[in-house]
Protein backbone atom coordinates (compact mmCIF):
# COMPACT_ATOMS: atom_id res chain seq x y z
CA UNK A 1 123.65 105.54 58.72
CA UNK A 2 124.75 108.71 56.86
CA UNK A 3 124.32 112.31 58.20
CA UNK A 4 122.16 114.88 59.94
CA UNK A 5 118.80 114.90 57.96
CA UNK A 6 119.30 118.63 56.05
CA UNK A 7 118.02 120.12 52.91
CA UNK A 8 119.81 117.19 50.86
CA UNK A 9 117.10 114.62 51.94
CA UNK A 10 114.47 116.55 51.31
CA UNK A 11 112.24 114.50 48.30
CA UNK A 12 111.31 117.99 46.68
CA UNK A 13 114.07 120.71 47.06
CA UNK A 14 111.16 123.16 45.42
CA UNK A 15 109.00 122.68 49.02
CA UNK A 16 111.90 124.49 50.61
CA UNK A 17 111.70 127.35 48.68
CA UNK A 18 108.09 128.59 49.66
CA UNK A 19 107.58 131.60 51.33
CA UNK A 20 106.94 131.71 54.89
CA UNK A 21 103.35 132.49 56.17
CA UNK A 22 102.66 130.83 59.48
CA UNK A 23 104.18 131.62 63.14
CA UNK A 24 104.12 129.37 65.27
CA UNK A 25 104.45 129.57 69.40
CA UNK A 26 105.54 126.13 70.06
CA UNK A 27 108.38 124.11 69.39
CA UNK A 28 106.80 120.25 70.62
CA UNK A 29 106.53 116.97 69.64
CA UNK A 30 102.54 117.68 69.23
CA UNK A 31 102.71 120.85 67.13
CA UNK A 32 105.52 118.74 64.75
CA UNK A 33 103.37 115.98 64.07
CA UNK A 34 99.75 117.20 64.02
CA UNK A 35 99.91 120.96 62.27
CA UNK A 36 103.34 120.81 60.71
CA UNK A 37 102.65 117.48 59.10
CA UNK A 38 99.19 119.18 57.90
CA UNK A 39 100.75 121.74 56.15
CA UNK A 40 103.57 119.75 54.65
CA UNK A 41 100.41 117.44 53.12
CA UNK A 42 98.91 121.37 51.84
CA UNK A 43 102.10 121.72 50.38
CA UNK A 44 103.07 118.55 48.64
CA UNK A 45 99.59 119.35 46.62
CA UNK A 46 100.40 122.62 45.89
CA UNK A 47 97.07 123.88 48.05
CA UNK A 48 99.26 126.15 50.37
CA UNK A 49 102.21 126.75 49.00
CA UNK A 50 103.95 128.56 52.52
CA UNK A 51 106.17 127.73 55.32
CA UNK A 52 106.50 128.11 59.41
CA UNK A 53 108.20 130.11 61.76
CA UNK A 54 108.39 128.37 64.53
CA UNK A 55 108.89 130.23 67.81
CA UNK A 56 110.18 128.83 71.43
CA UNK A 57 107.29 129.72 73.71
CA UNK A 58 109.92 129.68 76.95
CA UNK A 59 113.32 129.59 77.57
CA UNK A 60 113.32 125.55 77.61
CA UNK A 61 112.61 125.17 74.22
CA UNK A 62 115.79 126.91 72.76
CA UNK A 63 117.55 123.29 72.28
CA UNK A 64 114.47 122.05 70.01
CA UNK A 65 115.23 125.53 68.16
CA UNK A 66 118.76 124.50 67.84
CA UNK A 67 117.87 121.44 66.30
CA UNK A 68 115.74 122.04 64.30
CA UNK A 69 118.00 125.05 62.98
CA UNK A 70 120.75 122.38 62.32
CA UNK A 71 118.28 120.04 60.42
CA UNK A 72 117.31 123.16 58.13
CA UNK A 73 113.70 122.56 59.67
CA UNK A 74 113.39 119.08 58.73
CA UNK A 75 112.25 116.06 60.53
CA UNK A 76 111.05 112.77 60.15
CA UNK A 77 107.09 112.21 61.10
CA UNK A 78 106.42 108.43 61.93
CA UNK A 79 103.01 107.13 61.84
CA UNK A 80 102.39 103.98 63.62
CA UNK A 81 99.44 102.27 64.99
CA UNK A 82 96.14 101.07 63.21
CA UNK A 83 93.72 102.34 60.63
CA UNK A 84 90.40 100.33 59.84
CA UNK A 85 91.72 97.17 61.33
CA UNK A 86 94.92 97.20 59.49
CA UNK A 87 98.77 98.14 60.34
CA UNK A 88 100.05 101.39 59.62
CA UNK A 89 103.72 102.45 60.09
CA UNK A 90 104.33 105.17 57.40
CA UNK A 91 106.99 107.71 58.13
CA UNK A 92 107.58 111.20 56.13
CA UNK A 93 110.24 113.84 55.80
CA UNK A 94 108.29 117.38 56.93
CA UNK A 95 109.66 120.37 55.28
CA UNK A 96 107.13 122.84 56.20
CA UNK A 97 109.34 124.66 59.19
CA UNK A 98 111.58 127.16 57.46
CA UNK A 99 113.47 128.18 60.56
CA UNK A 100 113.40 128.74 64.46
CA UNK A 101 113.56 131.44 66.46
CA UNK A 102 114.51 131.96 70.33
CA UNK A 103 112.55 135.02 71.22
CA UNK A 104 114.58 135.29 74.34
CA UNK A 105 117.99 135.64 72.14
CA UNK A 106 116.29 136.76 69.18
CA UNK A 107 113.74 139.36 70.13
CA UNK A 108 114.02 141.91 67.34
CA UNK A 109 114.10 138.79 64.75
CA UNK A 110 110.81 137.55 66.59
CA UNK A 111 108.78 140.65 66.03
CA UNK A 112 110.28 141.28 62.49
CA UNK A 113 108.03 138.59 61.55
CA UNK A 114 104.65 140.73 62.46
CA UNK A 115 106.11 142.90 59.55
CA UNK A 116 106.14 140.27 56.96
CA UNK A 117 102.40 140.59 55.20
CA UNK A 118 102.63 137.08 53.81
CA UNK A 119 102.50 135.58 57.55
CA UNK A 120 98.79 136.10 58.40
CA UNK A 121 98.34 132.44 60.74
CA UNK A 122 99.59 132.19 63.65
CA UNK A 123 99.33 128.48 65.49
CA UNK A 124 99.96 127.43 69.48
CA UNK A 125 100.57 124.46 71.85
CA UNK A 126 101.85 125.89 75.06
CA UNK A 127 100.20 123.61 77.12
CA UNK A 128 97.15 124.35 79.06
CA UNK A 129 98.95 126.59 81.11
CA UNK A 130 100.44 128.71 78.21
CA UNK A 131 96.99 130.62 77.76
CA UNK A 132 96.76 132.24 81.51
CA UNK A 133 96.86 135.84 82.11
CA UNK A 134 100.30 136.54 84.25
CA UNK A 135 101.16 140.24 84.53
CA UNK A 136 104.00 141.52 83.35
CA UNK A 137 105.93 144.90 82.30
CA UNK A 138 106.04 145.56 78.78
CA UNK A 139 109.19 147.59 77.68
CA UNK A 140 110.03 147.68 74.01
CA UNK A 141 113.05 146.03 72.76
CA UNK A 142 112.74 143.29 76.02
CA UNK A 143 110.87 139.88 75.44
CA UNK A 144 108.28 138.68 77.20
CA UNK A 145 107.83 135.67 79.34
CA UNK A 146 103.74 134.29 78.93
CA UNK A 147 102.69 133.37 75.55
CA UNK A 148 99.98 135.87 75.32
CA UNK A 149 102.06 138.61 76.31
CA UNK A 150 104.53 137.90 73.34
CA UNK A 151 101.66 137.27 70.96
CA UNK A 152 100.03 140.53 71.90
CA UNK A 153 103.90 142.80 71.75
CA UNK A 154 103.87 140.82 68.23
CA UNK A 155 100.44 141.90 67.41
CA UNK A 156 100.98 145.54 68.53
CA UNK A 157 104.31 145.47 66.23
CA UNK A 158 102.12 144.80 63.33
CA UNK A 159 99.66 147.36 64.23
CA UNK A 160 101.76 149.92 64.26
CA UNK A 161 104.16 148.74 60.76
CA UNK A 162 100.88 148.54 58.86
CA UNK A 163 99.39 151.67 60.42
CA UNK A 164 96.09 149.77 62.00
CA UNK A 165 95.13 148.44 58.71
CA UNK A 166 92.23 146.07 58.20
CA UNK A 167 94.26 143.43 55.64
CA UNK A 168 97.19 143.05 58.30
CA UNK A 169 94.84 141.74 60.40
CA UNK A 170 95.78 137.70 61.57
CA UNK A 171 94.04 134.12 61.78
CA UNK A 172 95.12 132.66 65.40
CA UNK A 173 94.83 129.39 65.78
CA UNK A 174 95.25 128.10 69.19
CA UNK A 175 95.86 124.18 69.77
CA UNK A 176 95.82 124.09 73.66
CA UNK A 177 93.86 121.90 75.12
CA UNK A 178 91.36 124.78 76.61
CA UNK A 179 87.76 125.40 75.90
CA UNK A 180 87.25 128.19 74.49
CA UNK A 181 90.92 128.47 74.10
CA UNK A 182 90.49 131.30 71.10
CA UNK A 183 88.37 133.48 73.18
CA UNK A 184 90.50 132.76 76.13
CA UNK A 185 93.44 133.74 74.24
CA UNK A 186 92.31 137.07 72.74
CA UNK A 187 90.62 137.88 76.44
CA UNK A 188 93.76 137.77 77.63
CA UNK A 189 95.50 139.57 74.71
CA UNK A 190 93.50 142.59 75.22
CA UNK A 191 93.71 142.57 79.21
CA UNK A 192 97.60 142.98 78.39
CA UNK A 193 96.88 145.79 76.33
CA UNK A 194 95.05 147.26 78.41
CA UNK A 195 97.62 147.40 81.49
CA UNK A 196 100.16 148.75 79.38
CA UNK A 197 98.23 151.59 78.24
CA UNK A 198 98.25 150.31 74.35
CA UNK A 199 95.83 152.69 72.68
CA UNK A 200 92.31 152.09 72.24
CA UNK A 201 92.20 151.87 67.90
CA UNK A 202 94.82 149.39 68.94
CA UNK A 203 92.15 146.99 70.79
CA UNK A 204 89.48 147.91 68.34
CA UNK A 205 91.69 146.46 65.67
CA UNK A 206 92.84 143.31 67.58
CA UNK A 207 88.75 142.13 68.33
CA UNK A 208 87.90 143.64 64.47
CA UNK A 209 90.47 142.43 62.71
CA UNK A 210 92.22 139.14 64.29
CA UNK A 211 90.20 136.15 64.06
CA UNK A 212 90.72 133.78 67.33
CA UNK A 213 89.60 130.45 66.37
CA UNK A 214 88.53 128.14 69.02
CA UNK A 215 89.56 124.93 68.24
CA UNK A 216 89.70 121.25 69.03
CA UNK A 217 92.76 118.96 68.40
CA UNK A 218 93.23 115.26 68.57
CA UNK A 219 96.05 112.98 67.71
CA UNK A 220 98.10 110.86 69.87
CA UNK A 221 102.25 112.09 69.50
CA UNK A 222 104.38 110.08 71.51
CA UNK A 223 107.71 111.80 70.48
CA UNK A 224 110.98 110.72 69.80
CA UNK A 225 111.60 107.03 69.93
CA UNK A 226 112.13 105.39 73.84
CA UNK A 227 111.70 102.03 74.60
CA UNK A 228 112.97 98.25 73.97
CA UNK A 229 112.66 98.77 69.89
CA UNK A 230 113.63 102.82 69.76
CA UNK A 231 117.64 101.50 68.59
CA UNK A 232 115.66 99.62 65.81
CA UNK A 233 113.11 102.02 64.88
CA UNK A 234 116.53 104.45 64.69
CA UNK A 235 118.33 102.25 62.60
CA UNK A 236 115.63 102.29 59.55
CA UNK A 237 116.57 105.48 58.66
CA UNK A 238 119.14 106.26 55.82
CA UNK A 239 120.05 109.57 58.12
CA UNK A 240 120.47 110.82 61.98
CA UNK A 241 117.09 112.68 62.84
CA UNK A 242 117.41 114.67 66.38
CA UNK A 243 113.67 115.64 66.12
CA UNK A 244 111.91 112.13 64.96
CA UNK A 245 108.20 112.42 65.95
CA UNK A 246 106.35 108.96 65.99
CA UNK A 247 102.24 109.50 66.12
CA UNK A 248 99.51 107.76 65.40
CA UNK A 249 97.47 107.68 62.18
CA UNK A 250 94.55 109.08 63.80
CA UNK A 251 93.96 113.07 63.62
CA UNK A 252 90.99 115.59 64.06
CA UNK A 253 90.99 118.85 63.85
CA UNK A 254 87.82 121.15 64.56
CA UNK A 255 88.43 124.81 63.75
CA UNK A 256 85.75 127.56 64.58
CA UNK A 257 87.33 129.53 61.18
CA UNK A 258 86.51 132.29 59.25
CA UNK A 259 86.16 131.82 55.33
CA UNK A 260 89.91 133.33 54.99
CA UNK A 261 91.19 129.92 56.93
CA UNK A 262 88.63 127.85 54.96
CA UNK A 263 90.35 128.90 51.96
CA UNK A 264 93.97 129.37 52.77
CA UNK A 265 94.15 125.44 54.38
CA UNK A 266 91.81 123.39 51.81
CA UNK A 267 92.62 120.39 54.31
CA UNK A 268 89.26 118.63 52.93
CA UNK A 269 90.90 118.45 49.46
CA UNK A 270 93.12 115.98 50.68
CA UNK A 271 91.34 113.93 52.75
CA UNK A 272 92.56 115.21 55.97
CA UNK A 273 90.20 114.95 59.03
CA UNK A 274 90.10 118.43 59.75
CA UNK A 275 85.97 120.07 60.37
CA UNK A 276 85.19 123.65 59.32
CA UNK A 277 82.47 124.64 62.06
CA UNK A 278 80.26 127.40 63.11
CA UNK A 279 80.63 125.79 66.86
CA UNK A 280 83.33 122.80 68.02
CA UNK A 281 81.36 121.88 71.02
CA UNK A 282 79.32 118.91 69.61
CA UNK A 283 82.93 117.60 68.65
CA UNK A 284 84.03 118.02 71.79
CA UNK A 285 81.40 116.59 73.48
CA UNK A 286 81.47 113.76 71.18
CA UNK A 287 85.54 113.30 72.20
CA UNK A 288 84.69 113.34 75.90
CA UNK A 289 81.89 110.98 76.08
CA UNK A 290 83.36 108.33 73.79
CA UNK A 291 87.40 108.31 73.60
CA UNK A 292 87.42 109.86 76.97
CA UNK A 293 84.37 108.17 78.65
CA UNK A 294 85.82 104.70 77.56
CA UNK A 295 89.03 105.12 79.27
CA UNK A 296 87.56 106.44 82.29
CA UNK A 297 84.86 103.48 81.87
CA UNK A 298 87.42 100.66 81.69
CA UNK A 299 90.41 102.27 83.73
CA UNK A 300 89.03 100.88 87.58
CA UNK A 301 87.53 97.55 85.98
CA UNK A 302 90.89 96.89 84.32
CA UNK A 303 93.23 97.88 87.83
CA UNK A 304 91.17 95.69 89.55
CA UNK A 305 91.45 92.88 86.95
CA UNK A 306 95.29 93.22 87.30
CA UNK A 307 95.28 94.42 83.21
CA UNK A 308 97.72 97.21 82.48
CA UNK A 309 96.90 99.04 79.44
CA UNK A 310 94.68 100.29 76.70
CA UNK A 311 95.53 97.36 74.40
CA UNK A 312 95.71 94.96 77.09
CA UNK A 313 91.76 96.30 78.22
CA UNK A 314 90.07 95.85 74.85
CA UNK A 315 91.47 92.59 74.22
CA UNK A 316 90.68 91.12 77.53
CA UNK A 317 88.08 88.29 77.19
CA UNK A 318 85.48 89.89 79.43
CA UNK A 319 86.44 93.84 79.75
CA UNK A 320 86.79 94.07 75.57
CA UNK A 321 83.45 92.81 74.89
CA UNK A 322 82.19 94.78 78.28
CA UNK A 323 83.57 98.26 76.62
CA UNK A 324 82.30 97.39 73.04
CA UNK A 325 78.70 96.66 74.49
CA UNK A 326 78.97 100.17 76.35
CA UNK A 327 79.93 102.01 73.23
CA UNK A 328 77.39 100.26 71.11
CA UNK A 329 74.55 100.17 73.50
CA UNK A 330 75.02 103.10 75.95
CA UNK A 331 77.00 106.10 74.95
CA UNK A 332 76.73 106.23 71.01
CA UNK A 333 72.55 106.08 71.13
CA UNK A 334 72.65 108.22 73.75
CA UNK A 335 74.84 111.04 71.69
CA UNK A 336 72.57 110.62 68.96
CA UNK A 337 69.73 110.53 70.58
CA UNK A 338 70.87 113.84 72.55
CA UNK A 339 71.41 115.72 69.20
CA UNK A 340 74.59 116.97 70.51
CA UNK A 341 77.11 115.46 68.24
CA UNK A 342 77.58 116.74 64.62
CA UNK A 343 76.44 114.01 62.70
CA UNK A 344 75.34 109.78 62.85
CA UNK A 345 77.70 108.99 59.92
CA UNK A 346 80.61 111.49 61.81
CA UNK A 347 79.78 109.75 64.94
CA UNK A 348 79.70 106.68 64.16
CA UNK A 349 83.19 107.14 62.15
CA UNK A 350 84.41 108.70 64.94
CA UNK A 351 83.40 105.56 67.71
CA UNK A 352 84.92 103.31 65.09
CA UNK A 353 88.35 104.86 65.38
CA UNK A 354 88.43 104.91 68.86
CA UNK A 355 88.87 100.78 69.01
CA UNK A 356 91.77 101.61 66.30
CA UNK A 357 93.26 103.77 68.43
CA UNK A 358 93.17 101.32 71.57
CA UNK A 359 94.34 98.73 69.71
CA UNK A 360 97.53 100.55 68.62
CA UNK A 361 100.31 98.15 69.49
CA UNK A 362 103.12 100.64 69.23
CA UNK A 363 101.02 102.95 72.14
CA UNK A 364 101.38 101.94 75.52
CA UNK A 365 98.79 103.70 77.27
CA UNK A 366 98.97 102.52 81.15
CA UNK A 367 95.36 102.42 83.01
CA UNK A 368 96.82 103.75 85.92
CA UNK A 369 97.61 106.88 84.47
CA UNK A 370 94.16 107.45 82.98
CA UNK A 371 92.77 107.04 87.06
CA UNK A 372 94.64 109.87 87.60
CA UNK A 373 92.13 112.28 88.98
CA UNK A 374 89.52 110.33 88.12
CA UNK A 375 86.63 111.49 90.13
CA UNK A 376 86.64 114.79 88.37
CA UNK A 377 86.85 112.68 85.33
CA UNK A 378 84.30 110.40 86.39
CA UNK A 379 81.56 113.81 86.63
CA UNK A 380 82.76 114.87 83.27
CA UNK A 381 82.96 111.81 80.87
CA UNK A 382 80.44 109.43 82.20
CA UNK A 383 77.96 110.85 84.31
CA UNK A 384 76.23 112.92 81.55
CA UNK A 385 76.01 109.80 79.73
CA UNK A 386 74.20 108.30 82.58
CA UNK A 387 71.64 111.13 83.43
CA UNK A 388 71.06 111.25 79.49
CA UNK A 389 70.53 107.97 78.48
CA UNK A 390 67.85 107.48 81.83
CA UNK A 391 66.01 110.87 80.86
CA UNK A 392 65.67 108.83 77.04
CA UNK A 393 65.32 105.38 78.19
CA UNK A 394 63.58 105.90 81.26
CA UNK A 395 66.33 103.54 82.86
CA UNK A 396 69.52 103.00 84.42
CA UNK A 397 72.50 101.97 81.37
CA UNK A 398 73.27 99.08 83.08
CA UNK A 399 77.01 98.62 81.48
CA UNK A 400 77.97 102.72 82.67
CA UNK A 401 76.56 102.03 86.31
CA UNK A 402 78.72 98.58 86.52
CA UNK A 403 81.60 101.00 85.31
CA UNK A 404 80.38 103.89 88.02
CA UNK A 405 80.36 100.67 90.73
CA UNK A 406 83.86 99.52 89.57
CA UNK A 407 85.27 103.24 90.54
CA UNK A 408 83.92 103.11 94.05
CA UNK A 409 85.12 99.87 94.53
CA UNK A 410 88.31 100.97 93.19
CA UNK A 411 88.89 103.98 95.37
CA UNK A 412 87.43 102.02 98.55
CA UNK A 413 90.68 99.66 97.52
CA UNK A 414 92.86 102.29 96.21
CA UNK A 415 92.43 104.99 98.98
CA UNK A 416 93.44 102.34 101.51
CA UNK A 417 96.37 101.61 100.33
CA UNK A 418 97.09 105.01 99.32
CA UNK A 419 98.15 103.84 95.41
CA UNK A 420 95.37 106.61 93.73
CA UNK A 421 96.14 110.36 92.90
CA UNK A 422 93.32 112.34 93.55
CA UNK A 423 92.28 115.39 95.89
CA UNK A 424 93.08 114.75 98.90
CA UNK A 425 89.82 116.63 100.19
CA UNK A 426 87.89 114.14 98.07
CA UNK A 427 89.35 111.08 98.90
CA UNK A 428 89.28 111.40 102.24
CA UNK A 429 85.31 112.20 102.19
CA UNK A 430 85.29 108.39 99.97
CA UNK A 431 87.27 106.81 102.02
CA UNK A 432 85.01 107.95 105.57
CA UNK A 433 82.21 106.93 104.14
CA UNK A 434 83.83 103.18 103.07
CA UNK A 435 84.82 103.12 106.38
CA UNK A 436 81.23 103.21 107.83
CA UNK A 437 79.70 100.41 105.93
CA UNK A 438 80.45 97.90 108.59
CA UNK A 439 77.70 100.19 110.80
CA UNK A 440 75.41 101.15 107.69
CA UNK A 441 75.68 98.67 105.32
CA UNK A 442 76.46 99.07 101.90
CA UNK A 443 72.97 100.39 100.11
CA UNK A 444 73.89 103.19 102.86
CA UNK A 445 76.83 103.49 101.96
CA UNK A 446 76.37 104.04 98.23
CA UNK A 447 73.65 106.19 98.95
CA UNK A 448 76.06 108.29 100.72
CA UNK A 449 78.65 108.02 97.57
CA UNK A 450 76.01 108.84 95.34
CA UNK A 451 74.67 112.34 97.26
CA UNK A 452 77.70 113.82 97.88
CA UNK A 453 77.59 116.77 96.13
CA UNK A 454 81.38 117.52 96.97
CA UNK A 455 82.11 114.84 94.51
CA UNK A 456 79.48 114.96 91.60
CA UNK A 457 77.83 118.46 91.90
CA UNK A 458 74.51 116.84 92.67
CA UNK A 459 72.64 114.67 94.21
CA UNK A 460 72.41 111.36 92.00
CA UNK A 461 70.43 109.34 94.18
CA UNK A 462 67.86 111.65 91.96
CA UNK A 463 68.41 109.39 89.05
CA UNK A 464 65.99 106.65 89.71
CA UNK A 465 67.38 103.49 89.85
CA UNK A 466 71.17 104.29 89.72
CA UNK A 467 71.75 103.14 93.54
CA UNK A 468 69.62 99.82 92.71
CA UNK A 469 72.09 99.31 89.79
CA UNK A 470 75.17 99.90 91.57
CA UNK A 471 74.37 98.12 94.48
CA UNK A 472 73.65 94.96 92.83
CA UNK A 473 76.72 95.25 90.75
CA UNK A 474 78.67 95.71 93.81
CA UNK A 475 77.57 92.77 95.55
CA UNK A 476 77.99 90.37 92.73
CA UNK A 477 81.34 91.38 92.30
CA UNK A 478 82.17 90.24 95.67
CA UNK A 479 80.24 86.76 95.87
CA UNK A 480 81.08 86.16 92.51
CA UNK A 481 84.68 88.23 91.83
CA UNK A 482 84.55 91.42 89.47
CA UNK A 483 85.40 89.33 86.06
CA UNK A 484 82.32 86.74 86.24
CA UNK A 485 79.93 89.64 87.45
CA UNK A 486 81.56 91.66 84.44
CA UNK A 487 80.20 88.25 82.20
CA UNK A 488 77.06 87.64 83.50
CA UNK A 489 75.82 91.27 83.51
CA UNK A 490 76.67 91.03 79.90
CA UNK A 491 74.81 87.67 79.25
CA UNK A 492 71.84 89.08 81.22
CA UNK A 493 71.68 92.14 78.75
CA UNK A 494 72.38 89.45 75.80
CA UNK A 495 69.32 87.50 76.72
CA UNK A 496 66.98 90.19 77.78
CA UNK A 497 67.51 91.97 74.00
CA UNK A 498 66.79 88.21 72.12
């Protein structure tokens, strides 16, 4: 293998020389192969023609600086997984970083930035916790710890070089996983101003002048290489890459934007997946109920089943065809009927991705991890499907109430032998109520389950025939085991629809 990946692998030494136009407050793997692959794409076609700054958002992230520093902002993006049934494992030298910068070492070279008027984008992943309000001192010339607080020193640096005017005004484009996480972000921005006494014009230009773009991101990136095959991945390259990020195919990219960002990234030009919208909610909502409701859906079944993974859940025999029916029959007419998704055709696109992105063979995504917390997961990602698709129907979705039966079951198992992470609060309040079916029976019992509203926020007994379903699931799961009620609750629904 030759050398450190630099400048002299770089395909198109004339990419290198754009000028920079985009900060960015996070050094990750996710940032690297969603948004800096993006731009790199804009680039190669001559649509953007800039470059990143990319910024460490704490003190942690000074050796990804370093590297990338070393690597003259290169690195190797590595798709892998599946795209409309077929392989994909596609890899691509990014050249859109021109530098890094550690603001904690580099303070003065951070905020020189704000005076550069080509650099009107700025883009974040600090994690959900990045965009929190912590209070803190502001004293020039010292850098500060939160993300916001550095974004809003950086803002008030610009302010005050272009003397408050309009044009130096900046597109933020946060990527946290937040709702809202634009208007979180510039709430927060202008709380710090406030408590250091910033002046007033100052805030009027930051809400005037700044446009905070919520947002919604979506793209699997594992990282660097780990694993039985990461020596052999390694190996494939003519080069040593400190910073290889391996993703999968599959991106999306909703951005509440302003006509500047429109026409600045013309991602739709080349084919990238990336939605111009007046609101991102129907795209979240979309995300939730199907990528997120499935895993929730088939997480418990699959435990109980003894299968492990993702892959391993769509391919089974009985749970695939089980979480294809639900998709098909349950939660995709019920978005579409609910008119709160932004299109069929997008939808439907959307749905068929998702079984792409299970079936990713170079993913391992463990079940376990997804029943993390799953009762607050369960509220969220199925149980609007459920109330939805009974107000339409004017019945139960039989497939979503065998998944809602599979969850009880698997916390009656799971909080007994203390294997599920939950709170503890909650848990306990399942478990009690498990633990008085041998005096109440178990209609009682789920009756119980189903009207606490400590666990779903209401009383879903209210849904008329929900208890009936789950009941009857529950008890033909244990006179028959969980697999051959899984089966026959699917041939029943096959025959009744002949």
């Amino acid at each position: 293998m030759n050398g450190l990946l630099t400048r002299d692998h770089c395909p198109d030494q004339a990419l290198l020389e754009l000028p920079e136009r985009v900060i960015q407050i996070g050094e990750g793997n996710f940032l690297r192969g969603f948004v800096d692959w993006m731009i790199h794409q804009l680039n190669k076609h001559n649509l953007f023609r800039g470059r990143i700054v990319v910024v460490a958002p704490r003190p942690t992230g000074r050796a990804n600086i370093e590297r990338l520093n070393a690597q003259d902002g290169l690195f190797t993006v590595w798709l892998r997984g599946v795209r409309q049934g077929v392989k994909v494992d596609e890899r691509d030298i990014v050249s859109s970083v021109s530098r890094g910068l550690d603001p904690y070492q580099q303070w003065d070279e951070f905020l020189a930035c704000a005076e550069n008027p080509t650099i009107e984008i700025v883009v974040s992943n600090t994690t959900e916790s990045g965009i929190q309000y912590l209070r803190e001192d502001y004293q020039e010339g010292v850098p500060l710890q939160s993300f916001p607080g550095k974004l809003t020193a950086y803002l008030y640096h610009r302010y005050n070089h272009f003397q408050g005017s309009a044009a130096a005004g900046m597109t933020l484009v946060p990527c946290e996983l937040l709702d809202d996480n634009g208007d979180r972000l510039r709430d927060v921005v202008l709380q710090h101003a406030r408590d250091w006494g910033l002046p007033t014009a100052f805030c009027e230009w930051v809400q005037r002048h700044n446009h905070f773009c919520n947002t919604l991101v979506d793209r699997i990136v594992t990282g660097f290489p780990t694993g039985e095959d990461a020596q052999e991945l390694l190996a494939q390259l003519p080069y040593r890459d400190a910073l290889v990020t391996v993703g999968e195919p599959f991106h999306l990219w909703a951005i509440e934007a302003d006509e500047r960002l429109r026409t600045a990234w013309p991602f739709e030009q080349i084919g990238l997946n990336v939605a111009y919208v007046s609101d991102i909610r129907p795209y979240r909502t979309q995300k939730v109920r199907i990528l997120n409701g499935l895993h929730t859906a088939m997480c418990a079944a699959g435990v109980l089943l003894g299968v492990q993974t993702v892959r391993e859940a769509v391919n089974h025999p009985v749970l695939g065809p089980f979480v294809h029916r639900m998709l098909d029959e349950e939660i995709v007419p019920t978005l579409l009927a609910s008119r709160v998704v932004p299109d069929r055709s997008g939808t439907e696109r959307f749905a068929a991705a998702v079984f792409d992105r299970f079936e990713n063979p170079f993913i391992r995504h463990e079940l376990k991890s997804i029943a993390l917390n799953g009762l607050s997961k369960i509220r969220v990602r199925l149980l609007p499907t459920v109330k939805e698709f009974h107000a339409h129907r004017g019945r139960v979705p039989l497939l979503l109430a065998a998944a809602f039966a599979a969850q009880l079951l698997f916390y009656r198992e799971a909080a007994a032998s203390q294997e599920v992470q939950d709170d503890p609060a909650l848990l306990e309040r399942v478990s009690a109520i498990w633990r008085s079916e041998p005096d109440i029976g178990l209609r009682a019992v789920v009756e119980q389950l189903l009207g606490d509203p400590a666990l779903w926020g209401e009383d879903l007994n209210q849904i008329d025939g929900l208890c009936e379903a789950v009941v009857d699931f529950i008890g033909r799961t244990r006179a028959q085991g969980l697999e051959t009620a899984l089966e026959s609750l699917i041939f029943s629904m096959r025959e009744t629809s002949k």
